[in-house]
Protein backbone atom coordinates (compact mmCIF):
# COMPACT_ATOMS: atom_id res chain seq x y z
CA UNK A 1 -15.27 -25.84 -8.31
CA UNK A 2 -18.34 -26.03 -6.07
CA UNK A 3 -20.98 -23.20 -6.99
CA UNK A 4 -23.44 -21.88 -4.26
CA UNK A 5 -26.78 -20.64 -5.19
CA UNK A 6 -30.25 -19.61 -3.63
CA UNK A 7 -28.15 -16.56 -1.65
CA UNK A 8 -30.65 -13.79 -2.86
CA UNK A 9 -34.11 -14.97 -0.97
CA UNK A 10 -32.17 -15.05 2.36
CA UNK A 11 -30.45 -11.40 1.26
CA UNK A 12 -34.22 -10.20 1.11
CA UNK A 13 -35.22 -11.79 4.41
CA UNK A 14 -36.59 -9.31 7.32
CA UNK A 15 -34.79 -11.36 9.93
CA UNK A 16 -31.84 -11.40 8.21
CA UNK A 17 -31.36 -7.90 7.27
CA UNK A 18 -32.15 -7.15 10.78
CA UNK A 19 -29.22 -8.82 12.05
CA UNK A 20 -27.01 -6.89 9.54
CA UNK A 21 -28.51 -3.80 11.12
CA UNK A 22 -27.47 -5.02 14.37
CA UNK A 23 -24.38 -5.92 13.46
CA UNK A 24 -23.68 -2.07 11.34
CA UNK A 25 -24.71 -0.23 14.54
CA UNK A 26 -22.73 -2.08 17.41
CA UNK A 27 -20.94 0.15 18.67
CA UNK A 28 -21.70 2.97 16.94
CA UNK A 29 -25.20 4.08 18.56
CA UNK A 30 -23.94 7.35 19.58
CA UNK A 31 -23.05 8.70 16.17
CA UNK A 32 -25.71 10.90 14.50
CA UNK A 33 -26.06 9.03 11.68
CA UNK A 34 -26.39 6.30 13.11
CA UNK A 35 -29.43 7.66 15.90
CA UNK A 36 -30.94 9.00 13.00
CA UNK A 37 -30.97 5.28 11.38
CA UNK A 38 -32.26 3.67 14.75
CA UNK A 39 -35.14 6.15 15.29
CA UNK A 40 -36.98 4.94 11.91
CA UNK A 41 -34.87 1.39 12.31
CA UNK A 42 -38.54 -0.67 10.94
CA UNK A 43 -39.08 1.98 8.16
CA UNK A 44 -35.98 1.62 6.30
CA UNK A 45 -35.16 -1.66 6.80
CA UNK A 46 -38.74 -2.50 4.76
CA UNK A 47 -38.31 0.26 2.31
CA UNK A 48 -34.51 -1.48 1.82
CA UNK A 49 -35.92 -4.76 1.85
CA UNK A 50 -38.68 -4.04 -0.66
CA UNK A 51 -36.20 -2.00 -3.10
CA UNK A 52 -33.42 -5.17 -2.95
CA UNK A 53 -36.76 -7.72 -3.82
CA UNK A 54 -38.30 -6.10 -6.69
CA UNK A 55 -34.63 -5.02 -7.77
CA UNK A 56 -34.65 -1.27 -7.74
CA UNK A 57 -32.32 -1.05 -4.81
CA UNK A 58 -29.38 1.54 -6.02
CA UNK A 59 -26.47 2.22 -3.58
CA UNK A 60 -26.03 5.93 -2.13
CA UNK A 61 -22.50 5.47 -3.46
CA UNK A 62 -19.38 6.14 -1.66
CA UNK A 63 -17.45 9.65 -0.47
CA UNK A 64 -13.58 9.42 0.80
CA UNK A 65 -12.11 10.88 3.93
CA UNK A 66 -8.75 11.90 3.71
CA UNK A 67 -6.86 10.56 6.80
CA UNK A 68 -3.56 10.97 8.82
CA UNK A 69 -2.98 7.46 10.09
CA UNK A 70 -0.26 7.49 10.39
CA UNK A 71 0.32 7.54 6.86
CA UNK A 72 -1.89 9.49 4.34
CA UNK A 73 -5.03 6.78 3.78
CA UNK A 74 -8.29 7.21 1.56
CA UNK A 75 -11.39 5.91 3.21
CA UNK A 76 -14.35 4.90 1.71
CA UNK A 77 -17.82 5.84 3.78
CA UNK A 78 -21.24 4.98 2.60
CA UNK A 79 -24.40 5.85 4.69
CA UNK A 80 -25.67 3.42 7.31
CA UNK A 81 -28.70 2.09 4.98
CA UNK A 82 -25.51 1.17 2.41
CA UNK A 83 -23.71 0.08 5.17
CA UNK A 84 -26.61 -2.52 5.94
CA UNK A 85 -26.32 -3.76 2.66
CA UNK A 86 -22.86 -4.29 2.54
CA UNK A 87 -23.09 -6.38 6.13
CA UNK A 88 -25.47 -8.79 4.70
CA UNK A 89 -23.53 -9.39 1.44
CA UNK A 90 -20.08 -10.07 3.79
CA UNK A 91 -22.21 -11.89 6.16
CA UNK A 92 -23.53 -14.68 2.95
CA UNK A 93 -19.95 -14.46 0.77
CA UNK A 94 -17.83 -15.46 4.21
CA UNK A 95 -19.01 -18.77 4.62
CA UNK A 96 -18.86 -19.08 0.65
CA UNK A 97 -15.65 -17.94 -0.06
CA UNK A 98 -13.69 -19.19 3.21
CA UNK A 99 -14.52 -23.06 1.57
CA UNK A 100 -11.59 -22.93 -0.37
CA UNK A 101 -9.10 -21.05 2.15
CA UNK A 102 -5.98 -22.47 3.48
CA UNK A 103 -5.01 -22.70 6.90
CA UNK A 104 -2.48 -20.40 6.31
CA UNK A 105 -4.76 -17.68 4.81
CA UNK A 106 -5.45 -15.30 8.47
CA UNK A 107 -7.35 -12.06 8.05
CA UNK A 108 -11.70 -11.45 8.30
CA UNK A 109 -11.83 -15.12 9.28
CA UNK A 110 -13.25 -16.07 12.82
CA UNK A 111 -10.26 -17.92 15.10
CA UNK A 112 -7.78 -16.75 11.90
CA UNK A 113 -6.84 -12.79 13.39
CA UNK A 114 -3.46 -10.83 13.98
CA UNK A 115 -3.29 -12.57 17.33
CA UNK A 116 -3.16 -16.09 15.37
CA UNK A 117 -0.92 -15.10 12.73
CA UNK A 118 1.46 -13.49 14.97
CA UNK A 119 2.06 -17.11 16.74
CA UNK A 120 2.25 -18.79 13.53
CA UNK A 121 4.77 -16.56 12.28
CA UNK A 122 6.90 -16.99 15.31
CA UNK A 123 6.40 -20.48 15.07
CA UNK A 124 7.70 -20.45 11.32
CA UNK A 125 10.54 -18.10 12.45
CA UNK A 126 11.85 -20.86 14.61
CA UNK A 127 11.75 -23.41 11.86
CA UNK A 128 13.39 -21.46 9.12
CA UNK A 129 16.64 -19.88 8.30
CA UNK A 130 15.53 -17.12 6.11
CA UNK A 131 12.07 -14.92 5.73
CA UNK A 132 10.86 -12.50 2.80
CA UNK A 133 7.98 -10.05 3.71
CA UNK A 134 6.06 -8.83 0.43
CA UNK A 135 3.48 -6.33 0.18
CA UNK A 136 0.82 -5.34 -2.96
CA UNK A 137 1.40 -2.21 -3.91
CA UNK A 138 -2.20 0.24 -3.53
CA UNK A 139 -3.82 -3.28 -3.07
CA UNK A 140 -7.31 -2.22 -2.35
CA UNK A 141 -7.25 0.43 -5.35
CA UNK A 142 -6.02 -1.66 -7.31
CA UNK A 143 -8.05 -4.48 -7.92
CA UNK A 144 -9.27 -5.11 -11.57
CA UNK A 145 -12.97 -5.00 -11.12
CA UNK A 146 -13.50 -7.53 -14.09
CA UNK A 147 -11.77 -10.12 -12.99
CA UNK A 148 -12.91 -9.55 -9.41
CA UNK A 149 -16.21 -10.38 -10.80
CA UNK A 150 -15.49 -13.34 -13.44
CA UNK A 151 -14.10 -14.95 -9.65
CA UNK A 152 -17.60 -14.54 -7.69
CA UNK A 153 -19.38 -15.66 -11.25
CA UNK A 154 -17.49 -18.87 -11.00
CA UNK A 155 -18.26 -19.48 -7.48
CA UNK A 156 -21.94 -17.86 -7.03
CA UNK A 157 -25.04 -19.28 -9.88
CA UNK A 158 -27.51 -16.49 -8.18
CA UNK A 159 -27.79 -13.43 -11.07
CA UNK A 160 -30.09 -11.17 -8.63
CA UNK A 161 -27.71 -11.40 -5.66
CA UNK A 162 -24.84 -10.94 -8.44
CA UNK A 163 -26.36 -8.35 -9.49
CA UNK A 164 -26.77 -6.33 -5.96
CA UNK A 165 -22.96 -7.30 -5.41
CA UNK A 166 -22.40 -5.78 -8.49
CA UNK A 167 -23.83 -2.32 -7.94
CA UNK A 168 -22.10 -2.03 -4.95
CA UNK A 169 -18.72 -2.66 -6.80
CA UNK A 170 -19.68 -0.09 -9.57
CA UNK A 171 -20.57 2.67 -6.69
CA UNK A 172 -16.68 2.67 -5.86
CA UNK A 173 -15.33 2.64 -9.32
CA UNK A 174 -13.21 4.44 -10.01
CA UNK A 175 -13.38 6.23 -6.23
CA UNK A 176 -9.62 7.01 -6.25
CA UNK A 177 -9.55 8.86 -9.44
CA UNK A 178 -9.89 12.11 -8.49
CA UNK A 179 -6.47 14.21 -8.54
CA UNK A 180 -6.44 15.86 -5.05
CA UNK A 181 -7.22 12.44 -3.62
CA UNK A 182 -4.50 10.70 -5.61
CA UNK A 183 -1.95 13.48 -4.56
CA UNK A 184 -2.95 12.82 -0.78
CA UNK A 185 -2.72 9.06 -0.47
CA UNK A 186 0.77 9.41 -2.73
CA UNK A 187 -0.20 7.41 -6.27
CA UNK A 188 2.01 7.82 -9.03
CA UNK A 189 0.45 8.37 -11.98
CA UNK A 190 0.77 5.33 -13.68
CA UNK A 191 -0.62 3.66 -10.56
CA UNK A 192 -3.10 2.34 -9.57
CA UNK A 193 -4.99 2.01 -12.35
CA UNK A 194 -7.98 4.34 -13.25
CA UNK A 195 -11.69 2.96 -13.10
CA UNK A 196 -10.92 0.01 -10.58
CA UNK A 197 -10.45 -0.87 -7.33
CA UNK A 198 -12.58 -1.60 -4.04
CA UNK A 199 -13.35 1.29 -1.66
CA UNK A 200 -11.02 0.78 1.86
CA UNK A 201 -13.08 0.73 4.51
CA UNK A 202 -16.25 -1.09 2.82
CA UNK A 203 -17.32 -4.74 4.46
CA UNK A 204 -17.87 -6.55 1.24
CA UNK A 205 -14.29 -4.81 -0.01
CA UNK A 206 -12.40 -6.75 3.17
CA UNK A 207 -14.35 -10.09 1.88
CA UNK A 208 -13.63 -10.14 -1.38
CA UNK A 209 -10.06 -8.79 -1.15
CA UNK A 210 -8.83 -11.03 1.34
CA UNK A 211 -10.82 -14.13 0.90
CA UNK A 212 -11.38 -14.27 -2.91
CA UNK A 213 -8.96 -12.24 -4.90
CA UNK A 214 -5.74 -13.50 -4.04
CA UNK A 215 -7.20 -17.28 -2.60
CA UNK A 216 -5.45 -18.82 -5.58
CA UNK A 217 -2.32 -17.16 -5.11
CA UNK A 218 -2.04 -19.43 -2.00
CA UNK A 219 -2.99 -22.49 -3.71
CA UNK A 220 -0.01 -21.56 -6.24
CA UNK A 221 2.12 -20.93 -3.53
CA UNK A 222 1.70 -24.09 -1.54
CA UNK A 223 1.34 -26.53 -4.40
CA UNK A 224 2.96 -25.38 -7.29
CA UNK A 225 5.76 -23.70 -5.57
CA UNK A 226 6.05 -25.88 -2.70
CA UNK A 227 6.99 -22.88 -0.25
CA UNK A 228 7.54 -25.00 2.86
CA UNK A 229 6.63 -21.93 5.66
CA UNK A 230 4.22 -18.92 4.35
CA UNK A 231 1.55 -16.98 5.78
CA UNK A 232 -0.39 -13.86 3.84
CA UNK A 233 -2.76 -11.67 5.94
CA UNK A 234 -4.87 -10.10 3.31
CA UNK A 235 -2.30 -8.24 1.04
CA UNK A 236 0.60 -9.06 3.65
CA UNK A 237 2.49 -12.35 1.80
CA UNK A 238 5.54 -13.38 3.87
CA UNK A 239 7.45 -16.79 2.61
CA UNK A 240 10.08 -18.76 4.54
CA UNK A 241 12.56 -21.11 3.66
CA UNK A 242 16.45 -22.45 4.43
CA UNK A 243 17.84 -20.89 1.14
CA UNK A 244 18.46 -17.72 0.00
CA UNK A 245 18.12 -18.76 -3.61
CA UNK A 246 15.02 -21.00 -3.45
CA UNK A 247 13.36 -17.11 -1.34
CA UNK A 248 14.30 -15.18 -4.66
CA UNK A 249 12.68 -17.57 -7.19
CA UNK A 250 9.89 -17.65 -5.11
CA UNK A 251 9.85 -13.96 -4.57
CA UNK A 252 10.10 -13.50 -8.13
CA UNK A 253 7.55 -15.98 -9.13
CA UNK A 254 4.84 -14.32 -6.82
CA UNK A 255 5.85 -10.78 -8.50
CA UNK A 256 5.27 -12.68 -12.00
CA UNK A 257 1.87 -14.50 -10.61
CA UNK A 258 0.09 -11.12 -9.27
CA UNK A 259 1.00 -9.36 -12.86
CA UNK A 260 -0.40 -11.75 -15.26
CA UNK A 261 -3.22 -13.08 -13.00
CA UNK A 262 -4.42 -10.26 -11.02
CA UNK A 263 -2.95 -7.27 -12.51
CA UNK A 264 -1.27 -6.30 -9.34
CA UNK A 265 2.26 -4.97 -8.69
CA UNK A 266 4.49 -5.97 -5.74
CA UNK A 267 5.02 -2.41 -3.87
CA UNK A 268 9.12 -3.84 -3.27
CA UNK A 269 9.61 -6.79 -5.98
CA UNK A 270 13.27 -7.17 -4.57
CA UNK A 271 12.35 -7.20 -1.17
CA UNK A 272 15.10 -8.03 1.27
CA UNK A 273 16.17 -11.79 2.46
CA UNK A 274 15.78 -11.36 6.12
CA UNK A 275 17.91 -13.77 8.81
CA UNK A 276 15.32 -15.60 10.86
CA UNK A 277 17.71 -15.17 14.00
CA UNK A 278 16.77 -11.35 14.01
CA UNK A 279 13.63 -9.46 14.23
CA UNK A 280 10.54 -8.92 11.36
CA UNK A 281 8.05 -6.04 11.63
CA UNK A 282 5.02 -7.45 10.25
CA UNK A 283 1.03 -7.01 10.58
CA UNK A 284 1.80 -3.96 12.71
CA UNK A 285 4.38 -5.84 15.40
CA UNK A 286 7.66 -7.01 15.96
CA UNK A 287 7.98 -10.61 15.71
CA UNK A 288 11.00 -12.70 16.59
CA UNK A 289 11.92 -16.39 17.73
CA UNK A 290 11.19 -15.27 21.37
CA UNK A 291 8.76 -12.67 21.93
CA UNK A 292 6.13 -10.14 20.28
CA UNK A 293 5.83 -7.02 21.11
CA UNK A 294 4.46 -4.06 19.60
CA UNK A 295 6.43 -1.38 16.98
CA UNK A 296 7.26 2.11 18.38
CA UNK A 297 4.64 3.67 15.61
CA UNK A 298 2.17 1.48 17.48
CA UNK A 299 2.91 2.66 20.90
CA UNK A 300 3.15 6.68 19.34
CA UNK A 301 -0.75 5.93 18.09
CA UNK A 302 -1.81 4.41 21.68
CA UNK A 303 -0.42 7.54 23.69
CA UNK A 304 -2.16 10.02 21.03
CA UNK A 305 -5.55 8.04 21.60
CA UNK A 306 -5.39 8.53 25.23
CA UNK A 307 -4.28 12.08 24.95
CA UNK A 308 -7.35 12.82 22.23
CA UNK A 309 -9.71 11.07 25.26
CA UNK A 310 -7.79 12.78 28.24
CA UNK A 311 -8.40 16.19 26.13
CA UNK A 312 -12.00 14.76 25.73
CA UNK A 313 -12.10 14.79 21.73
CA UNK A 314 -15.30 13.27 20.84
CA UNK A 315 -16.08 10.29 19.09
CA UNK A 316 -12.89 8.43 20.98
CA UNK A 317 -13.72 5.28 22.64
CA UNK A 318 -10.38 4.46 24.75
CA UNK A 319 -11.93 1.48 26.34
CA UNK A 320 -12.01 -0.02 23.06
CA UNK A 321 -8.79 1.20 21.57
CA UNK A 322 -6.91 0.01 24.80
CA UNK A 323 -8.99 -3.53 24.58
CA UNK A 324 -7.77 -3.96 20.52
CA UNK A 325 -3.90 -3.16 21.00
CA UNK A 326 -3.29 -4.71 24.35
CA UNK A 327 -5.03 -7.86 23.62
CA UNK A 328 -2.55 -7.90 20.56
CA UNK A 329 0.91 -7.30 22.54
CA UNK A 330 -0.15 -9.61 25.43
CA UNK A 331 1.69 -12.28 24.54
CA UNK A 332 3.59 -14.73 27.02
């Protein structure tokens, strides 16, 4: 496997963590935290630069919002200096990590988005008889931290840009312990696990969930299973084939794979064999041989964001909201 080193001097660079700065506050200018980061914009970004070279950089750590959206969700929010951080690591692991991805890995890849695997999962829906949609159960909260990091040590020879990466991994252990915020986002509790997982919300957690964690899984899907039609979008796996029977050994031998591998569950292990002729509700739309068009929950979220701006609730950007779902169910 090809190794990458020499990340860390370019981590430390003033240029560089300037453009993670830019990148962090797109957007987001009007948010206090964020005008209060812009007004002493030089001052940090030295003091951050000069803690991360002489390594006595320490995260602020992470605090959860409880959210409605529409299902209970956990999100992980770190202050805007963190947030810096976290932009530059993404920024250096994506070209990294997306060496080794398949073309039919979509998800925080440039050109490889919901619009693209939308298409190719019509396209495979028209070339197949039969479908399987599986899902990781608590995915992000999930993850085993140790082998999450035995992956980037076999790809990345650079211990003090390992090491950063690795504080910022330790400041969300354990995040979703807490028993009011398990009881919110609806963990059992045997699951997930206690002192793991990556904090949702966090840019390196989208990185190294989607691009490294489960990267072999579609290496052991494509070559040693020989699944002719499949398509995952970060924890979203969906397989296609002509029979029934060769879709439950395969469904069964992903199930096996994520347990003894990754220490992951499937959140429906007999998921149901679905006709390609019909419909499948996946990566928030309903796809079929014919069209795409978006689920009813979907449309229910659009009309509440324009009633929060028509009500003017703050902190609602409709422009933007209207720009991400149309250009998602504008499909020919």
């Amino acid at each position: 496997m090809r190794t990458t080193r020499n990340l860390f001097p370019r981590l430390v660079s003033e240029d560089f963590l300037e453009e993670a700065a830019e990148r962090t506050t797109r957007g987001k200018r009007r948010r206090c935290d964020v005008a209060r980061f812009l007004f002493r914009r030089e001052e940090i970004l030295e003091r951050l630069r000069s803690a991360l070279s002489d390594g006595t950089w320490r995260p602020d750590g992470f605090r959860v919002r409880c959210l409605q959206d529409p299902k209970p969700r956990a999100i992980a929010h770190s202050t805007v200096e963190d947030r810096v951080v976290h932009a530059a690591l993404a920024c250096l692991l994506e070209p990294v990590l997306s060496r080794s991805l398949l073309p039919d890995t979509f998800a925080c890849r440039a050109g490889f988005g919901t619009h693209r695997a939308s298409l190719r999962v019509q396209e495979l829906l028209g070339l197949h008889r039969f479908a399987v949609h599986l899902d990781i159960r608590c995915f992000f909260p999930s993850v085993d931290l140790e082998i999450l990091q035995a992956l980037l040590a076999a790809r990345i020879r650079d211990p003090p840009f390992l090491d950063v990466l690795s504080r910022v991994l330790e400041a969300g252990r354990g995040l979703y312990d807490p028993a009011p915020i398990r009881a919110f986002a609806g963990f059992t509790p045997d699951w997930p696990p206690p002192r793991q997982g990556l904090p949702i919300g966090a840019w390196t957690s989208q990185i190294l969930a989607s691009h490294l964690y489960l990267d072999a899984l579609d290496h052991h899907v494509k070559r040693d299973l020989k699944v002719p039609g499949y398509v995952r979008y970060c924890d979203d796996i969906l397989l296609f084939g002509d029979r029934r029977a060769d879709l439950r050994t395969w469904r069964s031998a992903v199930g096996a794979w994520l347990e003894n591998e990754r220490r992951v569950r499937l959140k429906h292990p007999q998921a149901r064999i679905l006709a390609c002729a019909g419909h499948l509700d996946a990566l928030g739309l309903r796809i079929t041989r014919d069209l795409v068009r978006p689920r009813a929950r979907a449309l229910r979220r659009l009309r509440a964001t324009v009633g929060q701006h028509m009500r003017g609730v703050a902190g609602v950007d409709v422009q933007r909201s209207l720009a991400s779902r149309l250009g998602s169910w504008m499909f020919p």
